[in-house]
PDB file of N, CA and C in Angstrom:
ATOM      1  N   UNK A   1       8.297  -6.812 -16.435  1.00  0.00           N
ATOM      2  CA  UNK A   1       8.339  -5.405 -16.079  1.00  0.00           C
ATOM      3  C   UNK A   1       7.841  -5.260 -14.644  1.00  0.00           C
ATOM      4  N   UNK A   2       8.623  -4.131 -13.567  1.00  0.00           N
ATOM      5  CA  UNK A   2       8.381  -4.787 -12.556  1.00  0.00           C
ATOM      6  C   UNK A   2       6.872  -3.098 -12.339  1.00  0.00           C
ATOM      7  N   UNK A   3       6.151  -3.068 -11.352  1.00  0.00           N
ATOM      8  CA  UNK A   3       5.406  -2.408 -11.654  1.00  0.00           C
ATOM      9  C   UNK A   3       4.900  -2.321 -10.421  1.00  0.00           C
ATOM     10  N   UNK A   4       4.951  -1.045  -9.523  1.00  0.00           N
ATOM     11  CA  UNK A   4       4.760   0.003  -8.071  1.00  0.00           C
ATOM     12  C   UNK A   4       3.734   1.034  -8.331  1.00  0.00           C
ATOM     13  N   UNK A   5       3.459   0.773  -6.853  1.00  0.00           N
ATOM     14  CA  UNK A   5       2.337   1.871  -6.629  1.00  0.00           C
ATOM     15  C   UNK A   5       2.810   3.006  -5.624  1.00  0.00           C
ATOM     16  N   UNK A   6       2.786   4.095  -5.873  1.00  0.00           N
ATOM     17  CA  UNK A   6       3.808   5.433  -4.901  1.00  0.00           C
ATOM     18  C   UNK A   6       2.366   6.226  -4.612  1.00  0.00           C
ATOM     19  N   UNK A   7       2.319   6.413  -3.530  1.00  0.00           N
ATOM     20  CA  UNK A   7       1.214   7.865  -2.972  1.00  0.00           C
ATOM     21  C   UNK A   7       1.842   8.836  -3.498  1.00  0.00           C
ATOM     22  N   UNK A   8       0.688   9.901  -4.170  1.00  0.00           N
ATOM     23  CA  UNK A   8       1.707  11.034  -4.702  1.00  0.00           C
ATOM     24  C   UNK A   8       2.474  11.771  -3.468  1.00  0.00           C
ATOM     25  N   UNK A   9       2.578  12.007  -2.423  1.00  0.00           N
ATOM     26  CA  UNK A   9       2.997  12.573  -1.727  1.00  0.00           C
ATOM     27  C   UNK A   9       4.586  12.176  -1.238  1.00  0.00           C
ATOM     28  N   UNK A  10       4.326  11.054  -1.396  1.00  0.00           N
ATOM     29  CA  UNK A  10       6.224  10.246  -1.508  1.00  0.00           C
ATOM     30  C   UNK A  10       6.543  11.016  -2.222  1.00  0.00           C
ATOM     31  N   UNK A  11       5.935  10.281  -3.492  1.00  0.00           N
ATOM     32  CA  UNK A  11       6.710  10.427  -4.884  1.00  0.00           C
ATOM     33  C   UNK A  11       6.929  12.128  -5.097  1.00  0.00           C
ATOM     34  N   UNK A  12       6.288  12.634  -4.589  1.00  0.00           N
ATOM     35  CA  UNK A  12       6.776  14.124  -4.621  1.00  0.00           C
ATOM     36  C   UNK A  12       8.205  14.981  -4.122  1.00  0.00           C
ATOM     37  N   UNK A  13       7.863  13.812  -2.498  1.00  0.00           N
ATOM     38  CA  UNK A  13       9.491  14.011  -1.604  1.00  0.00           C
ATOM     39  C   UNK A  13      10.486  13.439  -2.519  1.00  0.00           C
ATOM     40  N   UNK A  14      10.395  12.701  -3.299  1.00  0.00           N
ATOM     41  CA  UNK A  14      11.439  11.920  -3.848  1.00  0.00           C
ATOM     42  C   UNK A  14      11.429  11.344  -5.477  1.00  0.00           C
ATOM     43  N   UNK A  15      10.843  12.707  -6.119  1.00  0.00           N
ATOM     44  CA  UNK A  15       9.961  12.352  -7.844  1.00  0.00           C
ATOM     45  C   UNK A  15      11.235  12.315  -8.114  1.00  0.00           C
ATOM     46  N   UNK A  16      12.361  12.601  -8.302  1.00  0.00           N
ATOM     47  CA  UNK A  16      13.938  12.206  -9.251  1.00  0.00           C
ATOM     48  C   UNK A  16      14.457  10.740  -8.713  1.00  0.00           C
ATOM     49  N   UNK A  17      14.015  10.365  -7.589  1.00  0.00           N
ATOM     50  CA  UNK A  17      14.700   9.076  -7.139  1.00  0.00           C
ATOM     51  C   UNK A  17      13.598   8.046  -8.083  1.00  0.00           C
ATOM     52  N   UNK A  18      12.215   8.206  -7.950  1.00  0.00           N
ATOM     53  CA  UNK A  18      11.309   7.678  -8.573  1.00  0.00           C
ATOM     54  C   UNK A  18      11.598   7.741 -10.284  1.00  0.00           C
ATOM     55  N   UNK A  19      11.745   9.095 -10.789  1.00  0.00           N
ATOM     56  CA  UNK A  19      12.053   8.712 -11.980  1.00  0.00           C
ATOM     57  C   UNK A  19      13.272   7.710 -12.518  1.00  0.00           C
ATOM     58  N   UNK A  20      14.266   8.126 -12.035  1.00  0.00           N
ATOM     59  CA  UNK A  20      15.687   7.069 -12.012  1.00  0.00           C
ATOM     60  C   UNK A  20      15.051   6.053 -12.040  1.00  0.00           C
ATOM     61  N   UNK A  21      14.313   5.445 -10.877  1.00  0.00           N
ATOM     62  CA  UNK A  21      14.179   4.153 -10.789  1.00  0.00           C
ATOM     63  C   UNK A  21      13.313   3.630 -11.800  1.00  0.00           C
ATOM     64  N   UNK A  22      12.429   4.426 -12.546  1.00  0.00           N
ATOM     65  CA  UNK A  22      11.591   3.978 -13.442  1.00  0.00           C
ATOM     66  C   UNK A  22      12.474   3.929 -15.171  1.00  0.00           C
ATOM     67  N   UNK A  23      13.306   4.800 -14.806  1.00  0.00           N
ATOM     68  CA  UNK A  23      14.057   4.856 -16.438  1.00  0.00           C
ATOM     69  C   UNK A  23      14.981   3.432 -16.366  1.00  0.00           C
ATOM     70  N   UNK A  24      15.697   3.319 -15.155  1.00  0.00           N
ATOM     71  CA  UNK A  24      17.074   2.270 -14.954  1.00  0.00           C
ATOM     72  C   UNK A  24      16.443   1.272 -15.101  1.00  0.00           C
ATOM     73  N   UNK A  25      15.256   0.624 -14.270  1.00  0.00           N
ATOM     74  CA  UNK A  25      14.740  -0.508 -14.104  1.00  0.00           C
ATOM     75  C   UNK A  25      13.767  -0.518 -15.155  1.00  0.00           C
ATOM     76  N   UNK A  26      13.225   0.179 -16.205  1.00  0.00           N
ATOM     77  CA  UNK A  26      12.153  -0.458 -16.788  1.00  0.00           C
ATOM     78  C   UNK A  26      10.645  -0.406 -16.134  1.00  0.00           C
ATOM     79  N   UNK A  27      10.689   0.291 -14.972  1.00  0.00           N
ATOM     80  CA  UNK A  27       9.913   0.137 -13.956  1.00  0.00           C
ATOM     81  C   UNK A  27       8.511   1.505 -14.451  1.00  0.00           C
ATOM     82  N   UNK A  28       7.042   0.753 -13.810  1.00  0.00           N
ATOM     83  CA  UNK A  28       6.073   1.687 -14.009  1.00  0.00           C
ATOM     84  C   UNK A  28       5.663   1.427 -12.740  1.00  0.00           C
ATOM     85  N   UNK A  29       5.574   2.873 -12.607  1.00  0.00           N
ATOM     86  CA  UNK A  29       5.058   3.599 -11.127  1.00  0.00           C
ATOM     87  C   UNK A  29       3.922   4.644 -11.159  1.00  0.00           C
ATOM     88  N   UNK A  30       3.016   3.890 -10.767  1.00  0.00           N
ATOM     89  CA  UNK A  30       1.464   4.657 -10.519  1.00  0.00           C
ATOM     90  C   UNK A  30       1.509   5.630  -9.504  1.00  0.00           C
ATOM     91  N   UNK A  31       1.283   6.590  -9.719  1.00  0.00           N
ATOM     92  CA  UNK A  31       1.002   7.463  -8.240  1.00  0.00           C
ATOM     93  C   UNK A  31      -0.415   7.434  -7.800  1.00  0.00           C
ATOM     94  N   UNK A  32      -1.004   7.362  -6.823  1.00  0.00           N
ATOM     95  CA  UNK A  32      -1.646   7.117  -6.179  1.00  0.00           C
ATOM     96  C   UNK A  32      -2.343   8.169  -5.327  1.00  0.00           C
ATOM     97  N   UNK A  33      -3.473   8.255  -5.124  1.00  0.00           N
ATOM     98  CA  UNK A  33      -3.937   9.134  -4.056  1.00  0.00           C
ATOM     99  C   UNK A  33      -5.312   8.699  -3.653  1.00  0.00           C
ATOM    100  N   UNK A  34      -5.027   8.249  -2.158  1.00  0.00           N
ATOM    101  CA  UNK A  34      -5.653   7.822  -1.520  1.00  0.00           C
ATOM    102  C   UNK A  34      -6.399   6.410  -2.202  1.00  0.00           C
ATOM    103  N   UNK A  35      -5.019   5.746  -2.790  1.00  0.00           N
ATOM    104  CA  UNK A  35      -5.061   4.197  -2.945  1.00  0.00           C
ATOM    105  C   UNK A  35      -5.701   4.212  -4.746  1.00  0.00           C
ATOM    106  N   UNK A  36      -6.235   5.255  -4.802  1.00  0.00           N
ATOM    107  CA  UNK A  36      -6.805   5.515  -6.249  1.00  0.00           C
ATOM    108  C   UNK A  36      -5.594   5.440  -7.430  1.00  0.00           C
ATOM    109  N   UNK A  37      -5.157   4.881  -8.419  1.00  0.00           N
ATOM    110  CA  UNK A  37      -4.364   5.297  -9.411  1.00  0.00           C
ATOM    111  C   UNK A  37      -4.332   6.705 -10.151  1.00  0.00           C
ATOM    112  N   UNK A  38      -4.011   7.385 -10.563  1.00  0.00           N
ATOM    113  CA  UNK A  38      -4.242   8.445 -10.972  1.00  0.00           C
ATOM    114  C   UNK A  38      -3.159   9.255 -12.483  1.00  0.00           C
ATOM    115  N   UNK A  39      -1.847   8.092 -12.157  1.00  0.00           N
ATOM    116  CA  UNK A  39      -0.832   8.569 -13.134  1.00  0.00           C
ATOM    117  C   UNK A  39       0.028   7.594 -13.492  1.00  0.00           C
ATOM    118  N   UNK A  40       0.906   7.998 -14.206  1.00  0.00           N
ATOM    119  CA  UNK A  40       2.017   6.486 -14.381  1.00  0.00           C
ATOM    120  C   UNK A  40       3.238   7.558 -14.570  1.00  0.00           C
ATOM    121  N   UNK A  41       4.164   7.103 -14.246  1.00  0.00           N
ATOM    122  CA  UNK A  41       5.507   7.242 -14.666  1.00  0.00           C
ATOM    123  C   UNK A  41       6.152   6.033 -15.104  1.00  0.00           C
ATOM    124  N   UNK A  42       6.898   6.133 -16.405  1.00  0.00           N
ATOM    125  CA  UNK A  42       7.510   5.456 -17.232  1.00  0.00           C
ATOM    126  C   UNK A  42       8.844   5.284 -17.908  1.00  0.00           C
ATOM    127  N   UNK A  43       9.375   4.449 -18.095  1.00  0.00           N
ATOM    128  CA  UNK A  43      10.461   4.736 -18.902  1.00  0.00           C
ATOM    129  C   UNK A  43      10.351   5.532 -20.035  1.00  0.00           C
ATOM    130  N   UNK A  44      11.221   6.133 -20.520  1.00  0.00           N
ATOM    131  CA  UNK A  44      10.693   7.164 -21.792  1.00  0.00           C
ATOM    132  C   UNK A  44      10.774   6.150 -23.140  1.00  0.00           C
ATOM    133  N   UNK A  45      11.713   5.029 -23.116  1.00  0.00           N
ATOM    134  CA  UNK A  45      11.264   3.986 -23.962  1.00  0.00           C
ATOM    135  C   UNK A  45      10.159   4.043 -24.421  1.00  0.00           C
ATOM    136  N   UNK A  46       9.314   3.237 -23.359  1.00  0.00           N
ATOM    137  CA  UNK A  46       8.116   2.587 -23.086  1.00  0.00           C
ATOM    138  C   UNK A  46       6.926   3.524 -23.714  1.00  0.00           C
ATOM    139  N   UNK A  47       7.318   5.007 -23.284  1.00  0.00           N
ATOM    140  CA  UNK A  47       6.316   5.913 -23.549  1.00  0.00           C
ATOM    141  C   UNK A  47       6.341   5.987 -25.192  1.00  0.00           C
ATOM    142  N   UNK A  48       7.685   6.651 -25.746  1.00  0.00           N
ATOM    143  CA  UNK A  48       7.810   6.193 -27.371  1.00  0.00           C
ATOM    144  C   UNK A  48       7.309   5.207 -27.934  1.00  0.00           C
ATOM    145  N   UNK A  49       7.458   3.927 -27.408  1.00  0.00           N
ATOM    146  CA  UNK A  49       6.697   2.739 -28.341  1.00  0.00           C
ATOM    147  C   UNK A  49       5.085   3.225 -28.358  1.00  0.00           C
ATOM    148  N   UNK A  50       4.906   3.427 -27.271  1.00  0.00           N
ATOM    149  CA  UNK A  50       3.031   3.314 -27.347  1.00  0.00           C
ATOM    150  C   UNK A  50       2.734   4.335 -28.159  1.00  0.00           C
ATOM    151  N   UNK A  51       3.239   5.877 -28.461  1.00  0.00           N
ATOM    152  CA  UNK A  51       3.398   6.447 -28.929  1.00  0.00           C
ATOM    153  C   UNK A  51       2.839   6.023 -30.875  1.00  0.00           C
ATOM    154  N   UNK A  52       4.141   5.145 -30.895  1.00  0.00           N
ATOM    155  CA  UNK A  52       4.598   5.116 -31.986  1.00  0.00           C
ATOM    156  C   UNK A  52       3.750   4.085 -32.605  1.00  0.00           C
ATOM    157  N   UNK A  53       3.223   2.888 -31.764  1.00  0.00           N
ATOM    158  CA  UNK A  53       2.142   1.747 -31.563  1.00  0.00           C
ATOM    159  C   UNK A  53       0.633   2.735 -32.503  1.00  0.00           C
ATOM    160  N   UNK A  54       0.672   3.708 -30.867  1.00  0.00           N
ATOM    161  CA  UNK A  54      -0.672   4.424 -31.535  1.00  0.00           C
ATOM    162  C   UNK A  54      -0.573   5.101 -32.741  1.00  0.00           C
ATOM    163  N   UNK A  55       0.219   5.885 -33.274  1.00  0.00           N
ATOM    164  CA  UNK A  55       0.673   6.518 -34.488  1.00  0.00           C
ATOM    165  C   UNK A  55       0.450   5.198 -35.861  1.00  0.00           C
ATOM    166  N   UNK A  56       1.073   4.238 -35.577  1.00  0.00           N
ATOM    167  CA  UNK A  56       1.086   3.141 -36.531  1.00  0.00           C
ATOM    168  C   UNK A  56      -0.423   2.297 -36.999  1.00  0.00           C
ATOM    169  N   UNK A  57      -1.335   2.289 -35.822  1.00  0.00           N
ATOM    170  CA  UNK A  57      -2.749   1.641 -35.866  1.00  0.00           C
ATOM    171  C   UNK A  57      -3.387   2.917 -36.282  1.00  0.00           C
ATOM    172  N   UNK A  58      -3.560   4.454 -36.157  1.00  0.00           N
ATOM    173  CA  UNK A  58      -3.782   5.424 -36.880  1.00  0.00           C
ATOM    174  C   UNK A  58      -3.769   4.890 -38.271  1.00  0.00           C
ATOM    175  N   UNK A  59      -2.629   4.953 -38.616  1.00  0.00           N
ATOM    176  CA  UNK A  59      -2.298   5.154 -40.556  1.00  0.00           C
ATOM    177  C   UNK A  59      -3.084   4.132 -40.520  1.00  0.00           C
ATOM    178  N   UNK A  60      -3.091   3.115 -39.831  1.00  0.00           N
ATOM    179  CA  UNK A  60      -3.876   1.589 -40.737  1.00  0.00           C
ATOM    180  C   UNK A  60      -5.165   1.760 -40.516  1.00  0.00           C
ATOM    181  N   UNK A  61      -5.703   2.243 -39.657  1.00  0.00           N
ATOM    182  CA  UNK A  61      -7.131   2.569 -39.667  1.00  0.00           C
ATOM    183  C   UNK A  61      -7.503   3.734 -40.923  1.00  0.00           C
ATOM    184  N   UNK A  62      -7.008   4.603 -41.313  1.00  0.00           N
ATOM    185  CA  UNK A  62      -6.656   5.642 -41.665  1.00  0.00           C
ATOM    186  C   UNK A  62      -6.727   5.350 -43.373  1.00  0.00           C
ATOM    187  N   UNK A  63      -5.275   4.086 -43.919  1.00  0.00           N
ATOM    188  CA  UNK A  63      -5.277   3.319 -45.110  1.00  0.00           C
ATOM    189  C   UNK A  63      -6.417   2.452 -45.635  1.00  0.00           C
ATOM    190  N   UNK A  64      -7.398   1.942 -44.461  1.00  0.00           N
ATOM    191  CA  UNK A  64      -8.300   1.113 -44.395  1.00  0.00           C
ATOM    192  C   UNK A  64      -9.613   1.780 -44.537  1.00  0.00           C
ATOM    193  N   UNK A  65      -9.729   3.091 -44.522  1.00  0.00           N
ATOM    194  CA  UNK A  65     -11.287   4.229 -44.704  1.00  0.00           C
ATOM    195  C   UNK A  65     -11.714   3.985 -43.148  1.00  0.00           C
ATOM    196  N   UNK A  66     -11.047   3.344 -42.246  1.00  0.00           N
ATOM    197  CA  UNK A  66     -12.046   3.438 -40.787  1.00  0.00           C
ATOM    198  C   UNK A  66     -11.791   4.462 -39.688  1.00  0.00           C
ATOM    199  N   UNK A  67     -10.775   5.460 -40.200  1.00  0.00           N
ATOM    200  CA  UNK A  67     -10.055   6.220 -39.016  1.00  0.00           C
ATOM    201  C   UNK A  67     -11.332   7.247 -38.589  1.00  0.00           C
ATOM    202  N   UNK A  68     -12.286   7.405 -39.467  1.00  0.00           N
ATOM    203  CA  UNK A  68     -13.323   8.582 -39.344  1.00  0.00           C
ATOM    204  C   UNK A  68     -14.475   7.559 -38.553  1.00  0.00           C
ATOM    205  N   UNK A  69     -14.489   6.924 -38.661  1.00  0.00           N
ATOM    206  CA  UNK A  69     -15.392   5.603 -37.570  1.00  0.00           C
ATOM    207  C   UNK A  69     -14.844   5.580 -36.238  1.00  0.00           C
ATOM    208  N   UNK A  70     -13.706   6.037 -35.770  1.00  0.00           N
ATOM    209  CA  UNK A  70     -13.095   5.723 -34.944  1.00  0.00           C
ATOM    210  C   UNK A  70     -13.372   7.116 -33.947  1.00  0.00           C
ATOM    211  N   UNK A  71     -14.540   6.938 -32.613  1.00  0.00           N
ATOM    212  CA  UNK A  71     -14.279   7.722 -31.967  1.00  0.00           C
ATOM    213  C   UNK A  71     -13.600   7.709 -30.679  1.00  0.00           C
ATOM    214  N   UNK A  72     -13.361   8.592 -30.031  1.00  0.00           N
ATOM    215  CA  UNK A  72     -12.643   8.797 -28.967  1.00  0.00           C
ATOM    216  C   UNK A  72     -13.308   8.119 -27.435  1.00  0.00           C
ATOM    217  N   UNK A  73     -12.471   7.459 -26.808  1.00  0.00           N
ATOM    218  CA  UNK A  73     -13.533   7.093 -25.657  1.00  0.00           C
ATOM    219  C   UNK A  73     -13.595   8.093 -24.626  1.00  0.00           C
ATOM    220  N   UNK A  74     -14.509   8.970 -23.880  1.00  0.00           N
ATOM    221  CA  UNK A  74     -14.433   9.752 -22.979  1.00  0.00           C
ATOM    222  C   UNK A  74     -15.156   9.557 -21.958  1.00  0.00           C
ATOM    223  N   UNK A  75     -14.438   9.758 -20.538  1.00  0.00           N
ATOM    224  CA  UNK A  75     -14.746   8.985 -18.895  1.00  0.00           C
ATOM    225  C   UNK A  75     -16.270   9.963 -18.618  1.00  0.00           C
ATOM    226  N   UNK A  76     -16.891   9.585 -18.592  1.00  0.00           N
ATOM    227  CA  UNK A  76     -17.402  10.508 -17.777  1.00  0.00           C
ATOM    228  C   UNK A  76     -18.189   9.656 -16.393  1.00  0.00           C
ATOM    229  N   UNK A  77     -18.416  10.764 -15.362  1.00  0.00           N
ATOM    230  CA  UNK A  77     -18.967  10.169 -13.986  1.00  0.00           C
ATOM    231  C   UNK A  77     -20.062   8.882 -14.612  1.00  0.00           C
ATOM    232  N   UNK A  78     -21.035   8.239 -13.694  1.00  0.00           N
ATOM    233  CA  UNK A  78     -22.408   7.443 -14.063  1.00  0.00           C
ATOM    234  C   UNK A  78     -23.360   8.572 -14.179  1.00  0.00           C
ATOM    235  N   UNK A  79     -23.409   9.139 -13.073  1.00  0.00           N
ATOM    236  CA  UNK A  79     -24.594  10.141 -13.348  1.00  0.00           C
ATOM    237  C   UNK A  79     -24.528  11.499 -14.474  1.00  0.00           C
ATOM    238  N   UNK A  80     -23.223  11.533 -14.964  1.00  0.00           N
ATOM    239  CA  UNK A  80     -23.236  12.837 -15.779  1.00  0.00           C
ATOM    240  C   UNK A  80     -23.971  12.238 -17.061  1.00  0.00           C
ATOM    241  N   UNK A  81     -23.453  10.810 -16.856  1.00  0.00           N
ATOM    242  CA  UNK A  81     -23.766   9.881 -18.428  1.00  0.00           C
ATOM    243  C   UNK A  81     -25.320   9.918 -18.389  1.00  0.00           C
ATOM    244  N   UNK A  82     -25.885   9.174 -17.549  1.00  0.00           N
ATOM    245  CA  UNK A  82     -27.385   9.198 -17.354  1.00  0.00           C
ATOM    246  C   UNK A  82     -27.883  10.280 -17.129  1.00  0.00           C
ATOM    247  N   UNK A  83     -27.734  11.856 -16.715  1.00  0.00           N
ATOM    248  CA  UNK A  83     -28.667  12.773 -17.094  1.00  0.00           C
ATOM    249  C   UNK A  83     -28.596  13.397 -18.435  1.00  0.00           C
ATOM    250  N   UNK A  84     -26.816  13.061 -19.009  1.00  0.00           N
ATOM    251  CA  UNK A  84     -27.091  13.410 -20.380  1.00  0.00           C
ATOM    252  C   UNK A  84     -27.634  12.758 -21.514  1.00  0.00           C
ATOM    253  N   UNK A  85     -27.554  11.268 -21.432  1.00  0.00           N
ATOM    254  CA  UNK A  85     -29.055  10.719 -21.934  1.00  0.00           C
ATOM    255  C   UNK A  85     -29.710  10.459 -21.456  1.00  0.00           C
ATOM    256  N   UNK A  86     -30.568  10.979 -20.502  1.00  0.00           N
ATOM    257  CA  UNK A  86     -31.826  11.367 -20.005  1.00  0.00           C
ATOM    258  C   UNK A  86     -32.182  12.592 -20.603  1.00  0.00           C
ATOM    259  N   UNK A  87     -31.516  13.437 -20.610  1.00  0.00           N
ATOM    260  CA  UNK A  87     -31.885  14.827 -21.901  1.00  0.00           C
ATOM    261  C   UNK A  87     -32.211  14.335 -22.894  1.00  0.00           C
ATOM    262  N   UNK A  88     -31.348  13.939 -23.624  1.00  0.00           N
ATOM    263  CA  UNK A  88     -31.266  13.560 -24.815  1.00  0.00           C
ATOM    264  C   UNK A  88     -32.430  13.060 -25.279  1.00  0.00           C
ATOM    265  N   UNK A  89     -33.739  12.450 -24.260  1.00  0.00           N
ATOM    266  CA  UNK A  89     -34.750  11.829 -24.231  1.00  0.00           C
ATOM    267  C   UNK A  89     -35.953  12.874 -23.817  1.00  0.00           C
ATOM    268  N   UNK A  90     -35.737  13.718 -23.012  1.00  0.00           N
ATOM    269  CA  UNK A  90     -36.069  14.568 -22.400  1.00  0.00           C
ATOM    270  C   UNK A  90     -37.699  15.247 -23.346  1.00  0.00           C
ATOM    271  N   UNK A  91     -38.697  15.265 -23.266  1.00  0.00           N
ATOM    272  CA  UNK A  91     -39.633  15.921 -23.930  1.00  0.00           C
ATOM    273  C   UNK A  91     -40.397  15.017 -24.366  1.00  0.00           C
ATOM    274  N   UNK A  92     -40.592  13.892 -23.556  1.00  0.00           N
ATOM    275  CA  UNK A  92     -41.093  12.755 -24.302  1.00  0.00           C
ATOM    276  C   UNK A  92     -42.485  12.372 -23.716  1.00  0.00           C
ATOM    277  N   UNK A  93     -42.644  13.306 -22.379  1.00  0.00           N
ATOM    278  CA  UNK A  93     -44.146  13.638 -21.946  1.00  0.00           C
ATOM    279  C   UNK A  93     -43.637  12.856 -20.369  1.00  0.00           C
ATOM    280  N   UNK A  94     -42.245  12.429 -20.217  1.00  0.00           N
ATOM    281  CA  UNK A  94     -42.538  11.865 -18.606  1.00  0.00           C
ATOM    282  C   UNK A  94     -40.915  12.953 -17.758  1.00  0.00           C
ATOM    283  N   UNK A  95     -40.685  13.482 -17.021  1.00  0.00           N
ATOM    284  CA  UNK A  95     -39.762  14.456 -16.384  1.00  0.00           C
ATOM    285  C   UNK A  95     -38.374  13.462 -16.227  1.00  0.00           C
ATOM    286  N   UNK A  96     -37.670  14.425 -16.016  1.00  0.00           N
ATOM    287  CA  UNK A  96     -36.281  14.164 -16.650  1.00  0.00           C
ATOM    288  C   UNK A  96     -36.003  13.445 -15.495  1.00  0.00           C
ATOM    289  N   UNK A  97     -36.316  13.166 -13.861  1.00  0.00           N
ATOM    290  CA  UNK A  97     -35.849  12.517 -12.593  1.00  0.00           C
ATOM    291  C   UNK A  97     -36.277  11.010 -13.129  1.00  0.00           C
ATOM    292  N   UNK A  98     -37.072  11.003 -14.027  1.00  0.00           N
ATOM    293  CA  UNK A  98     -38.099   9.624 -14.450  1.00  0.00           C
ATOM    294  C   UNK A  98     -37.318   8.472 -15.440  1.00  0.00           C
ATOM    295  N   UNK A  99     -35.977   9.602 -16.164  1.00  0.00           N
ATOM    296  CA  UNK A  99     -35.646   8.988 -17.176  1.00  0.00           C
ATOM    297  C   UNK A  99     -33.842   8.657 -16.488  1.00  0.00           C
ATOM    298  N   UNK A 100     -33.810   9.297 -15.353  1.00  0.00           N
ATOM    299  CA  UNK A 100     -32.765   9.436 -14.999  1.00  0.00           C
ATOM    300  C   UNK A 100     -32.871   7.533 -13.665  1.00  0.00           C
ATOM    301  N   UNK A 101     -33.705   7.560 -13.038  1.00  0.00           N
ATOM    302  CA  UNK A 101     -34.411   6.442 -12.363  1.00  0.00           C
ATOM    303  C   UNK A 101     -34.305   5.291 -13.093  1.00  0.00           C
ATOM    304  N   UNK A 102     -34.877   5.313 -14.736  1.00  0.00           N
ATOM    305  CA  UNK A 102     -34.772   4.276 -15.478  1.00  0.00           C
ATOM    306  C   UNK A 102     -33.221   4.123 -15.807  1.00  0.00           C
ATOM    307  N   UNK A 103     -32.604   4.595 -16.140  1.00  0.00           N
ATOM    308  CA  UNK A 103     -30.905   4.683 -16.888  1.00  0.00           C
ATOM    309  C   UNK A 103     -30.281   3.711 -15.678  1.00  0.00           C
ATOM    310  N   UNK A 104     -30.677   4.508 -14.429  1.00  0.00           N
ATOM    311  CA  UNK A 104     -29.616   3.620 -12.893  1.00  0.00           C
ATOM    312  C   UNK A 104     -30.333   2.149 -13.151  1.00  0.00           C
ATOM    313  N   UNK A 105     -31.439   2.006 -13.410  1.00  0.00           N
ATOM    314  CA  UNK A 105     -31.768   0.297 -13.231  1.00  0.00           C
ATOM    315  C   UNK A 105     -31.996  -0.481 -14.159  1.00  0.00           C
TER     316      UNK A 105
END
């Protein structure tokens, strides 16, 4: 699978030439901003299988009693993570900059 990186700002001048090329060729194309990844464009294939991938490991987690074990992973910044467990700790007799200091090291 062949696999490009587009600044969104191309890919904007030219998002139907980009899609074509991603449906015809099989091709995944990241858009980019300021070298950062940020998106994919895909064949619509490609998108259905994973789709259908994820739908399928569902039921089996699901058939198996583990789907309720199964949480979601969510991004968050470093520091949003470490002051929110630094709260979470918060009242423990030392200030919240103290617990936030320990988390970074």
């Amino acid at each position: 699978m062949v696999v490009s990186d587009v600044p969104i700002s191309e890919a904007r001048a030219h998002l139907a030439e980009v899609a074509r090329s991603a449906a015809r060729g099989g091709e995944v194309v990241y858009l980019t901003e300021n070298g950062e990844r940020l998106a994919a464009i895909v064949p619509a294939a490609l998108a259905a299988r994973i789709e259908r991938d994820a739908d399928d490991f569902k039921r089996k987690l699901a058939g198996a009693g583990m789907l309720a074990q199964v949480e979601p992973v969510v991004y968050a910044e470093p520091d949003e993570v470490a002051r929110e467990a630094a709260s979470r700790r918060a009242g423990q007799g030392r200030p919240l900059s103290e617990y936030v200091a320990d988390i970074r090291s």
